[in-house]
C-alpha atoms as a PDB file:
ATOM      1  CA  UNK A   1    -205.567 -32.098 -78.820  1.00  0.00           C
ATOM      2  CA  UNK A   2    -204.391 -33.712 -75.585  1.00  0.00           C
ATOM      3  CA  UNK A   3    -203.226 -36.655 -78.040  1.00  0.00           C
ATOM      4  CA  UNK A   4    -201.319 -33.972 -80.085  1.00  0.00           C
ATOM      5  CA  UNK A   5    -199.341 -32.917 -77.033  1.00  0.00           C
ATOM      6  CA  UNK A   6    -198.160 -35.597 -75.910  1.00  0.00           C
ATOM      7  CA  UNK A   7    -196.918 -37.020 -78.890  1.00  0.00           C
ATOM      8  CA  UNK A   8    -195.208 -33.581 -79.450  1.00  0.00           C
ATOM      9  CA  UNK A   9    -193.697 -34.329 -75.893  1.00  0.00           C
ATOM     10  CA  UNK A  10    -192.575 -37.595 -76.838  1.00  0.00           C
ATOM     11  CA  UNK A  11    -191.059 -36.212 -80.135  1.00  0.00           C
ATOM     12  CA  UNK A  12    -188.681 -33.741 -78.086  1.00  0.00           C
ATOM     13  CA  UNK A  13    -187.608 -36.644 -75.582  1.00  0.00           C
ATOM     14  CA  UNK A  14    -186.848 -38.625 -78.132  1.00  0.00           C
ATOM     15  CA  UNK A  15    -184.963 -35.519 -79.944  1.00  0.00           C
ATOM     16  CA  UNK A  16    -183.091 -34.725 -77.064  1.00  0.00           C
ATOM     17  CA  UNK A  17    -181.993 -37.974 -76.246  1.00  0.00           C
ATOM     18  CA  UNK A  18    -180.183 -38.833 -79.700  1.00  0.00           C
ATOM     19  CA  UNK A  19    -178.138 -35.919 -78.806  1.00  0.00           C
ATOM     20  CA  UNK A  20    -174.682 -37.339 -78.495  1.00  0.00           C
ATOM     21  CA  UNK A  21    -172.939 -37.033 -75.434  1.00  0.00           C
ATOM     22  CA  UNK A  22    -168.906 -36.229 -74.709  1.00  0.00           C
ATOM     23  CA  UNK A  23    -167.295 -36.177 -71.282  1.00  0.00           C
ATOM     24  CA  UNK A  24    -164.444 -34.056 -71.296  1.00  0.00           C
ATOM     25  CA  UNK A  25    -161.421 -35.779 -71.502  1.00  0.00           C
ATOM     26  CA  UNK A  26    -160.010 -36.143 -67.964  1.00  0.00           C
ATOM     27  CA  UNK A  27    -156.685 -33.380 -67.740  1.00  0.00           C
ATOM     28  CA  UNK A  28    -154.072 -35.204 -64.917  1.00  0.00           C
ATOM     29  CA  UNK A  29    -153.409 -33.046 -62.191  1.00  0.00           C
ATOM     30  CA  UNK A  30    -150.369 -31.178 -62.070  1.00  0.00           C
ATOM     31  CA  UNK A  31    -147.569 -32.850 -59.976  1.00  0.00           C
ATOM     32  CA  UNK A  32    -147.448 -31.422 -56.220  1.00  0.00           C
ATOM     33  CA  UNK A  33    -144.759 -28.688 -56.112  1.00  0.00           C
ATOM     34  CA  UNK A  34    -141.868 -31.236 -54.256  1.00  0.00           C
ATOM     35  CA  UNK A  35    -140.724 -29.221 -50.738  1.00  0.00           C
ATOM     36  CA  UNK A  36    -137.374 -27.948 -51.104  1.00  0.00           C
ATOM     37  CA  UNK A  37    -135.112 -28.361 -48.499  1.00  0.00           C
ATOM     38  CA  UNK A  38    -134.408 -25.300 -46.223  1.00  0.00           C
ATOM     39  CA  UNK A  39    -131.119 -24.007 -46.498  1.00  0.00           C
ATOM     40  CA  UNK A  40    -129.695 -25.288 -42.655  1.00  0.00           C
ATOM     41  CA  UNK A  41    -129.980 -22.371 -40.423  1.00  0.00           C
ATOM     42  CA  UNK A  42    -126.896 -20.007 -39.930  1.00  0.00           C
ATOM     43  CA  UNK A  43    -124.562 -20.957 -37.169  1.00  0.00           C
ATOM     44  CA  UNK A  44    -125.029 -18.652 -34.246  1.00  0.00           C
ATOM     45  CA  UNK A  45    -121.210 -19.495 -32.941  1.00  0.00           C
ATOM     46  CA  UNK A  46    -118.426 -20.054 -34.806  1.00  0.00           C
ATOM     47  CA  UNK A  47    -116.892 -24.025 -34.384  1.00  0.00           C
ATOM     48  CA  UNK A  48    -114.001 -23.929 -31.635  1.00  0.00           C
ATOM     49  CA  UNK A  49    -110.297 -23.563 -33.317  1.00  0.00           C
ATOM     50  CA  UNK A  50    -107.542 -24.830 -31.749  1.00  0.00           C
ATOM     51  CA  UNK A  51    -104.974 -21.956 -31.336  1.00  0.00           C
ATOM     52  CA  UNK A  52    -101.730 -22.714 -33.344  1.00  0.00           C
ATOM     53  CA  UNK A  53     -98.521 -23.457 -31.707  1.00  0.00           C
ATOM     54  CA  UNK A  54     -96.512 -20.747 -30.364  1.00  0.00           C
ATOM     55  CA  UNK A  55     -93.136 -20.811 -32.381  1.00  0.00           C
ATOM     56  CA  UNK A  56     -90.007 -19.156 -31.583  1.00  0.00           C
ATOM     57  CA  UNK A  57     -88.881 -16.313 -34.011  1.00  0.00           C
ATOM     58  CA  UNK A  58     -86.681 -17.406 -36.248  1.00  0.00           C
ATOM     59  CA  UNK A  59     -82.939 -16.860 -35.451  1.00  0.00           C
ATOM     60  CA  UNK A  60     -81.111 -14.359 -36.473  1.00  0.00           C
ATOM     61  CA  UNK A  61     -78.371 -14.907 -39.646  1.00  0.00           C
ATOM     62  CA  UNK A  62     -74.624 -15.289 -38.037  1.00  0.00           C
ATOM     63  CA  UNK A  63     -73.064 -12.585 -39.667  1.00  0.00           C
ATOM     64  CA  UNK A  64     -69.268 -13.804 -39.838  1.00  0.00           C
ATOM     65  CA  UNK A  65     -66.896 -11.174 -37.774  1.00  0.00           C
ATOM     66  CA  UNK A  66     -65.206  -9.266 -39.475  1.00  0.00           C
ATOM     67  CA  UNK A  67     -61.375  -8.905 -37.950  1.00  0.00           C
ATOM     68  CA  UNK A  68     -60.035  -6.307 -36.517  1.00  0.00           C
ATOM     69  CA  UNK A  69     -56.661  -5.534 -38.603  1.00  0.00           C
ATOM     70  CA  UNK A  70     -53.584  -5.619 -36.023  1.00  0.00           C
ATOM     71  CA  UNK A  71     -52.121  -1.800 -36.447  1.00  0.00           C
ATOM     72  CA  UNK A  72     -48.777  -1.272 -38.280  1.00  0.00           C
ATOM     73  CA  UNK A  73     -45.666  -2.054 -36.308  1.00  0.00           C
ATOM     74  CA  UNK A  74     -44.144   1.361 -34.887  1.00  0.00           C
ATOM     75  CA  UNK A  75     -40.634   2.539 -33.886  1.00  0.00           C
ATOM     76  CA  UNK A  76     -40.268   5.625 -31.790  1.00  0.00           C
ATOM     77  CA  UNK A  77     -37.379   7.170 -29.806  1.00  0.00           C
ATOM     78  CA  UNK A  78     -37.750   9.084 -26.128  1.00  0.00           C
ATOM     79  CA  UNK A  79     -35.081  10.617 -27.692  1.00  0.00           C
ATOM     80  CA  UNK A  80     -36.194  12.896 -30.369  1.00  0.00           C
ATOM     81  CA  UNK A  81     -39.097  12.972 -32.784  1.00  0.00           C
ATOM     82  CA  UNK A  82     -39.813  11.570 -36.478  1.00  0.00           C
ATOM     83  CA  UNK A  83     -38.034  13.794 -38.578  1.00  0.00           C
ATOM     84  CA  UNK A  84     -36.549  16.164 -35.329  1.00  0.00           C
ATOM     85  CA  UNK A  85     -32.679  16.371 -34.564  1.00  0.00           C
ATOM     86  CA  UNK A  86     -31.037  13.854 -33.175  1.00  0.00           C
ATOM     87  CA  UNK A  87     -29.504  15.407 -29.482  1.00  0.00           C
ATOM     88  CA  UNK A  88     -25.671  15.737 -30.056  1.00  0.00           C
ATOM     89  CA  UNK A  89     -24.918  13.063 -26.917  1.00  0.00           C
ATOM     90  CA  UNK A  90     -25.860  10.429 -29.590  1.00  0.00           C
ATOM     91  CA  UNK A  91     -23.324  11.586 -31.498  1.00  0.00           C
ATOM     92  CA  UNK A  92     -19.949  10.020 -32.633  1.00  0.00           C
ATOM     93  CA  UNK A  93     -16.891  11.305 -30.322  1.00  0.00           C
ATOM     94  CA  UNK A  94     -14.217  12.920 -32.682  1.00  0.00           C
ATOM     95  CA  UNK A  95     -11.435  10.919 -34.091  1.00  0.00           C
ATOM     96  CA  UNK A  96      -8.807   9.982 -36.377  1.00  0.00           C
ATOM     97  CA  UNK A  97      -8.494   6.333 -37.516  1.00  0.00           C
ATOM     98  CA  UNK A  98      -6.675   4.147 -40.361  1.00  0.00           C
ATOM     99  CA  UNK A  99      -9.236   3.481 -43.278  1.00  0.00           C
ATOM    100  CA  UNK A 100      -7.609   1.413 -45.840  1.00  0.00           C
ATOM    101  CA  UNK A 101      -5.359   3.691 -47.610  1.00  0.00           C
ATOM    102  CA  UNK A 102      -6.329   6.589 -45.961  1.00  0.00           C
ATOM    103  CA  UNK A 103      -7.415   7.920 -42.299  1.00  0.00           C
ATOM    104  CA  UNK A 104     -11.008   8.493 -41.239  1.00  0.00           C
ATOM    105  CA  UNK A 105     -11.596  11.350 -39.694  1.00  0.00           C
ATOM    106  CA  UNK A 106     -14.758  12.288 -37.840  1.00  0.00           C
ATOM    107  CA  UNK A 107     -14.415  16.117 -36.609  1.00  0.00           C
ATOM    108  CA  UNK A 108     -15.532  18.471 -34.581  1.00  0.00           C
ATOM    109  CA  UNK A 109     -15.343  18.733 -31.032  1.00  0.00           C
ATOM    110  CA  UNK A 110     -15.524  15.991 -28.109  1.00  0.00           C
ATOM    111  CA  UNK A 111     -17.803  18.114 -25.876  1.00  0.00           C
ATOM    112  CA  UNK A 112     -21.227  16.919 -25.399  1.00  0.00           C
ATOM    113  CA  UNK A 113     -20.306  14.664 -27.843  1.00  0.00           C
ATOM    114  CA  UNK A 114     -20.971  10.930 -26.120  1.00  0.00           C
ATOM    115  CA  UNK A 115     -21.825   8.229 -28.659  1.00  0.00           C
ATOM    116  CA  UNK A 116     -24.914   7.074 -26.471  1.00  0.00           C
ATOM    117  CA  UNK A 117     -27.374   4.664 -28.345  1.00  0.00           C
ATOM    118  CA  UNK A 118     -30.376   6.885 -28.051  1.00  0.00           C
ATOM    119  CA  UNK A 119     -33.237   5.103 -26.233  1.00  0.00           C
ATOM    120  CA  UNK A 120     -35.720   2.660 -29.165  1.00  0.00           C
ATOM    121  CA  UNK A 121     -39.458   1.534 -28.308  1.00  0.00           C
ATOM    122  CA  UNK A 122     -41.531  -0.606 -30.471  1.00  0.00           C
ATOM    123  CA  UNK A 123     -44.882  -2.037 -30.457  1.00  0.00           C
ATOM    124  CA  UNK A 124     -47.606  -4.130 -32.651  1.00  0.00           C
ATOM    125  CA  UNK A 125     -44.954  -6.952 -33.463  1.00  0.00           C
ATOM    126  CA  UNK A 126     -47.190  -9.657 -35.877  1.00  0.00           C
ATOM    127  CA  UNK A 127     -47.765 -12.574 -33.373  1.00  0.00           C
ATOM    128  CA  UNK A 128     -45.791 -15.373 -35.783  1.00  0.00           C
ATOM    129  CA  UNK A 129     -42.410 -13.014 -36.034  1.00  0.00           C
ATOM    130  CA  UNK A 130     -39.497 -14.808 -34.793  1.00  0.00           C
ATOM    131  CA  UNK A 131     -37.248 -12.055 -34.487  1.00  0.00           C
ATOM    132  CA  UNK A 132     -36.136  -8.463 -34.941  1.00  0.00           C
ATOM    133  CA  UNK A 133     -33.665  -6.732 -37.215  1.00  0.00           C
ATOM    134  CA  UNK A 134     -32.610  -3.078 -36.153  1.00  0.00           C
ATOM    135  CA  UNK A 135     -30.557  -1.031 -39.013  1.00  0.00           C
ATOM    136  CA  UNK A 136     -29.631   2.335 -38.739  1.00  0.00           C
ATOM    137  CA  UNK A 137     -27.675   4.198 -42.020  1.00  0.00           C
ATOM    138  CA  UNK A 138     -26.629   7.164 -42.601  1.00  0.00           C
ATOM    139  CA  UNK A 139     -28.700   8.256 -46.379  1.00  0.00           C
ATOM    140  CA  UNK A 140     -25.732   9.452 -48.197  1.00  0.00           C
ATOM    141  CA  UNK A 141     -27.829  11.040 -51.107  1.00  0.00           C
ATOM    142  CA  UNK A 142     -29.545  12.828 -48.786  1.00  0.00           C
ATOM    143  CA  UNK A 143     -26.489  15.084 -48.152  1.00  0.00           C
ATOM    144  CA  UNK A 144     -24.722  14.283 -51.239  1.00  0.00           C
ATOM    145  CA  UNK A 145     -27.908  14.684 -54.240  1.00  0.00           C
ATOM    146  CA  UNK A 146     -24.141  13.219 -56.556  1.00  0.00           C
ATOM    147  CA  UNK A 147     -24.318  10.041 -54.833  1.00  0.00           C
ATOM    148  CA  UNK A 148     -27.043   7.342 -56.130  1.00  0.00           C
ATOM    149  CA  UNK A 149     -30.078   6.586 -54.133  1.00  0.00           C
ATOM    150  CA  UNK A 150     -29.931   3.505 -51.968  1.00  0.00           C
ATOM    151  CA  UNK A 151     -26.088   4.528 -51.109  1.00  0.00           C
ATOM    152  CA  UNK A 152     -26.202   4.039 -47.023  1.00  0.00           C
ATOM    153  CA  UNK A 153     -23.434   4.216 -44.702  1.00  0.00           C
ATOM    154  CA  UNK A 154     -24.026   1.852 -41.647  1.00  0.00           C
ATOM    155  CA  UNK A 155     -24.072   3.075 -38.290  1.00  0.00           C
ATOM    156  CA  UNK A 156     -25.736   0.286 -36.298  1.00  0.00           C
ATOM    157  CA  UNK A 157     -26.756  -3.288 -37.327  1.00  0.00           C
ATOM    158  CA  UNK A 158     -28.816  -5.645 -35.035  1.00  0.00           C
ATOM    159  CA  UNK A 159     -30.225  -8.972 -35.104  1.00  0.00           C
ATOM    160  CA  UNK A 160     -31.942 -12.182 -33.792  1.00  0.00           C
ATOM    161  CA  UNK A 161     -33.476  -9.426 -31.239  1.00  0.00           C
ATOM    162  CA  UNK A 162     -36.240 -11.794 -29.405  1.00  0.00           C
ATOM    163  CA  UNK A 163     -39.870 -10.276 -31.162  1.00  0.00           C
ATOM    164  CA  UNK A 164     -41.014 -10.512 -27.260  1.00  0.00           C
ATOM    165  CA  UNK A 165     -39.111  -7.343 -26.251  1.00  0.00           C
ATOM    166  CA  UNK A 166     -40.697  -3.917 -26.421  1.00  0.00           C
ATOM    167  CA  UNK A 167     -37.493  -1.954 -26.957  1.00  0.00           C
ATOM    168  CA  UNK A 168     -33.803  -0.981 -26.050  1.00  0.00           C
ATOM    169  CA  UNK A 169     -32.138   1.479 -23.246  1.00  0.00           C
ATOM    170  CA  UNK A 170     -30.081   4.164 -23.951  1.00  0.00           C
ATOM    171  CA  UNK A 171     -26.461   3.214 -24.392  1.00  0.00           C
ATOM    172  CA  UNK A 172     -25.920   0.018 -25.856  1.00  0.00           C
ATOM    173  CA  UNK A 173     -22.487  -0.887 -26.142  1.00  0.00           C
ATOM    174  CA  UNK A 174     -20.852  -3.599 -28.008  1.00  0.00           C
ATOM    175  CA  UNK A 175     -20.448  -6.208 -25.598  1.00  0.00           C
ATOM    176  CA  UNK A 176     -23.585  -5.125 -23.006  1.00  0.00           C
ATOM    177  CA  UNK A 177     -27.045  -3.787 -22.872  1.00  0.00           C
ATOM    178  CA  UNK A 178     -28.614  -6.111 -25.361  1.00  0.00           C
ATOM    179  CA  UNK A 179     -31.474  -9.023 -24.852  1.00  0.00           C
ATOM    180  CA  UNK A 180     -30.876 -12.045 -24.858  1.00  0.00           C
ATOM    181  CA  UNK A 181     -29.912 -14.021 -27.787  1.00  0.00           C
ATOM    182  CA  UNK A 182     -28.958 -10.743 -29.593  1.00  0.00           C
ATOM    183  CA  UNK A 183     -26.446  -9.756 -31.743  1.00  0.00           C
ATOM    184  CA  UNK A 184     -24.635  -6.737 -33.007  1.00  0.00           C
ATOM    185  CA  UNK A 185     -22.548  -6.103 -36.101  1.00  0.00           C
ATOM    186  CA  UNK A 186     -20.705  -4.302 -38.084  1.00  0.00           C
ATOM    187  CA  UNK A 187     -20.859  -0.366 -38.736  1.00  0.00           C
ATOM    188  CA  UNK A 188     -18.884   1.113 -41.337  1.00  0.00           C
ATOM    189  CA  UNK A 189     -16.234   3.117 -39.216  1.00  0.00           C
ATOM    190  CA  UNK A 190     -12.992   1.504 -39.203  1.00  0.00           C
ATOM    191  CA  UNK A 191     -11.555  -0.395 -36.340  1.00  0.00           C
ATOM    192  CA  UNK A 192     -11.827   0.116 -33.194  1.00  0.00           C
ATOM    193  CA  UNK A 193     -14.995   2.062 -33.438  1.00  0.00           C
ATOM    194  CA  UNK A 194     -16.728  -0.318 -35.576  1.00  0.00           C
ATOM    195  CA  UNK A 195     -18.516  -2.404 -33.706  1.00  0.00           C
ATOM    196  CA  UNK A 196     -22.096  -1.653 -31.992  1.00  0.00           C
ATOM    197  CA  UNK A 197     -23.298   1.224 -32.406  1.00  0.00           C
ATOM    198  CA  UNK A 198     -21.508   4.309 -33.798  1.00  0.00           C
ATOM    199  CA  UNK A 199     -23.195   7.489 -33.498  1.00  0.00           C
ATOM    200  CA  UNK A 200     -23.577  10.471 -36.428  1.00  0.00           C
ATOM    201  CA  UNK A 201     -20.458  11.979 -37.824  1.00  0.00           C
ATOM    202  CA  UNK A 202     -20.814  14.351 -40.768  1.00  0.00           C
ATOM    203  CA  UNK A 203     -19.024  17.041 -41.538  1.00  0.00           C
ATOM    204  CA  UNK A 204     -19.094  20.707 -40.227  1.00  0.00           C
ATOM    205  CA  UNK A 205     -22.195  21.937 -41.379  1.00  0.00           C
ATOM    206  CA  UNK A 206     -23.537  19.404 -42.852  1.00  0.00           C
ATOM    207  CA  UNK A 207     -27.160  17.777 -42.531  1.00  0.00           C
ATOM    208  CA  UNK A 208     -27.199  14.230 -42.545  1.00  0.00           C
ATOM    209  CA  UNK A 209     -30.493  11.981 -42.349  1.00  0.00           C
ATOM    210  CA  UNK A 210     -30.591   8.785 -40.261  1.00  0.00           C
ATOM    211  CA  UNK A 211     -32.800   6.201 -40.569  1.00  0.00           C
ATOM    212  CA  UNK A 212     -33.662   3.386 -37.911  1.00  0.00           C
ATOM    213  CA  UNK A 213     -35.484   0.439 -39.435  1.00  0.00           C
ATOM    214  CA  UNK A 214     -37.020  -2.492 -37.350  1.00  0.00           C
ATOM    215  CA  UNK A 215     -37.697  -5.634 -39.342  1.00  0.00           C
ATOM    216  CA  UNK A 216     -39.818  -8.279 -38.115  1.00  0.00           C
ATOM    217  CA  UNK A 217     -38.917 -11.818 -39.517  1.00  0.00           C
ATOM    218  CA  UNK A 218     -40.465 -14.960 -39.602  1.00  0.00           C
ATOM    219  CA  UNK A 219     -37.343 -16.878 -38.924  1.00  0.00           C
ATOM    220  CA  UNK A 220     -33.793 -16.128 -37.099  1.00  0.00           C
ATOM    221  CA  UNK A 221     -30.516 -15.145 -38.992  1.00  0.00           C
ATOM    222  CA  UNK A 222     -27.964 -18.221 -39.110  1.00  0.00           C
ATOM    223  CA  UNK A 223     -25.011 -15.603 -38.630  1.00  0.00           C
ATOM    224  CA  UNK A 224     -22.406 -14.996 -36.605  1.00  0.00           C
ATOM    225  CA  UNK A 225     -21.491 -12.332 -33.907  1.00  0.00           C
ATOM    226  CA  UNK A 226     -20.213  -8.929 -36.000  1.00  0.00           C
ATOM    227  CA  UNK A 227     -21.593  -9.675 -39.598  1.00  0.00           C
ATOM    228  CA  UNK A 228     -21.826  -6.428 -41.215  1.00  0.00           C
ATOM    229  CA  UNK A 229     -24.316  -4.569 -42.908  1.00  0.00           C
ATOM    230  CA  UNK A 230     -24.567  -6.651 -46.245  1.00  0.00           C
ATOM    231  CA  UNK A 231     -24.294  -9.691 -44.705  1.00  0.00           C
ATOM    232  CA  UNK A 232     -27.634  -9.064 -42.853  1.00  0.00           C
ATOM    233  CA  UNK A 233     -29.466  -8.019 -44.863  1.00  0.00           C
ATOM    234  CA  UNK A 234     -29.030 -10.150 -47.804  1.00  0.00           C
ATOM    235  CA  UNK A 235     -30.145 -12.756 -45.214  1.00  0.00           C
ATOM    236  CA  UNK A 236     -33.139 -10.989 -44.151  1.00  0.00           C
ATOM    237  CA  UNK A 237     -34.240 -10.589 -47.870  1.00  0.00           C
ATOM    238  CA  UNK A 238     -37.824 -12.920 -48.120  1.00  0.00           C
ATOM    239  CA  UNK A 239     -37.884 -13.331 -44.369  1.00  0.00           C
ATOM    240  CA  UNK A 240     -39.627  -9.568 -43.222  1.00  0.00           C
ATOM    241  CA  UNK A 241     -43.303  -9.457 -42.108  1.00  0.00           C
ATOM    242  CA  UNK A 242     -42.801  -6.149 -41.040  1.00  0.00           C
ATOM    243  CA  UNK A 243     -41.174  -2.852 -40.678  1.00  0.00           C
ATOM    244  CA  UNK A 244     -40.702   0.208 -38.806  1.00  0.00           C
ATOM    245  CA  UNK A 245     -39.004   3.264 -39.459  1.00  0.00           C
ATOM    246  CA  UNK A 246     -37.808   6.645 -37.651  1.00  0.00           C
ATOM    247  CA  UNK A 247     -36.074   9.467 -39.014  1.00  0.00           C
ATOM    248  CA  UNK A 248     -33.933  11.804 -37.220  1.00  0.00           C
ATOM    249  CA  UNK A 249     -31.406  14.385 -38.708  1.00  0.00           C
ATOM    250  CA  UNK A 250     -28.207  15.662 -37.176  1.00  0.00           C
ATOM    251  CA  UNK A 251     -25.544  18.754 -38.206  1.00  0.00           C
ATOM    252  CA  UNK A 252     -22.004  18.381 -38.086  1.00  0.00           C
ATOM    253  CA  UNK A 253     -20.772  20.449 -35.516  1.00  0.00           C
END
């Protein structure tokens, strides 16, 4: 019985030791997690800038000036008025002259009656004139509406006036009261009153206008001493810069 058992025993050794044996395969370790790197820490203080340059502001665009325009030339009297009467002392004195085939007659009476140059004033002569013109006619369609426009009779022509003067006295004759340099012509009376100036003459009753013109030129008239009315100013013609004009009206009487 003993004998039994232990060959039973030796039996299940034996048994157990043909068992085959496995050794589980060997896994490989995961790979260590690698450290990532921190993200650097936050700057407490902001790096030091350096300030820009301080720069001037920028200059302002030149706007080009724009000129002042010179005012218009001007002609006035201390006389009378644009467009008032002309006082009878400037006036032609009655008379009775030859006329070609005929005799002139200016009427009316001699009192107050004087044939004074009434007092002229000018200003705003262009800088580059280089003399004046001064014209005064009688408009002849004005008191005649027959007659054609442009139809003048002359009552006082002068010229090469220096542009520096300002103006004329009262009572200009024909051989004093002028500037220097100046000359007078022709008007339309006949001789001996028709030189200088001769003052209004119309008839009784009648309204005449009179018109004073100052010209500025750019040059000086090449004429002689008492050219008349055409003479002057077909030489003005493409020489004016300027002109001036007053009006005054006077009544036979």
């Amino acid at each position: 019985m003993h004998r039994l058992r232990t060959c039973l025993f030796v039996v299940l050794v034996l048994a157990v030791a043909c068992q085959p044996t496995t050794t589980p395969a060997t896994q490989p370790a995961p790979p260590a997690a690698q450290p990532t790197a921190a993200p650097p820490a936050a700057q407490l203080t902001a790096a030091p800038t350096t300030p820009p340059e301080p720069t001037a502001p920028p200059a302002p665009t030149a706007v080009p000036a724009t000129p002042t325009p010179m005012p218009p030339m001007s002609l006035s009297s201390t006389a009378f008025t644009a467009e008032a009467d002309i006082p009878l002392r400037h006036a032609q004195v009655p008379f009775e002259a030859p006329y070609k085939d005929a005799t002139f007659v200016c009427p009316g009476t001699e009192t107050g009656k004087e044939n004074l140059s009434p007092a002229l004033a000018w200003a705003n002569v262009p800088p580059e004139a280089k003399s004046l013109v001064l014209i005064v006619v009688d408009d002849m369609h004005y008191a005649y509406p027959e007659a054609p426009e442009g139809a003048f009779f002359p009552h006082w022509t002068i010229y090469n006036i220096p542009p520096s003067t300002s103006g004329l006295s009262e009572g200009v004759t024909a051989d004093a009261g002028l500037p220097a340099g100046a000359l007078q012509g022709l008007n339309a009376y006949p001789a001996p009153y028709d030189l200088g100036y001769g003052g209004p003459c119309p008839g009784v009753g009648e309204k005449h206008l009179y018109i004073f013109t100052l010209y500025a030129l750019n040059a000086t008239l090449d004429l002689p001493a008492g050219a008349d009315y055409k003479a002057v100013t077909g030489a003005l013609e493409g020489h004016s810069l300027a002109q001036a004009e007053l009006r005054g009206y006077f009544t036979g009487q």
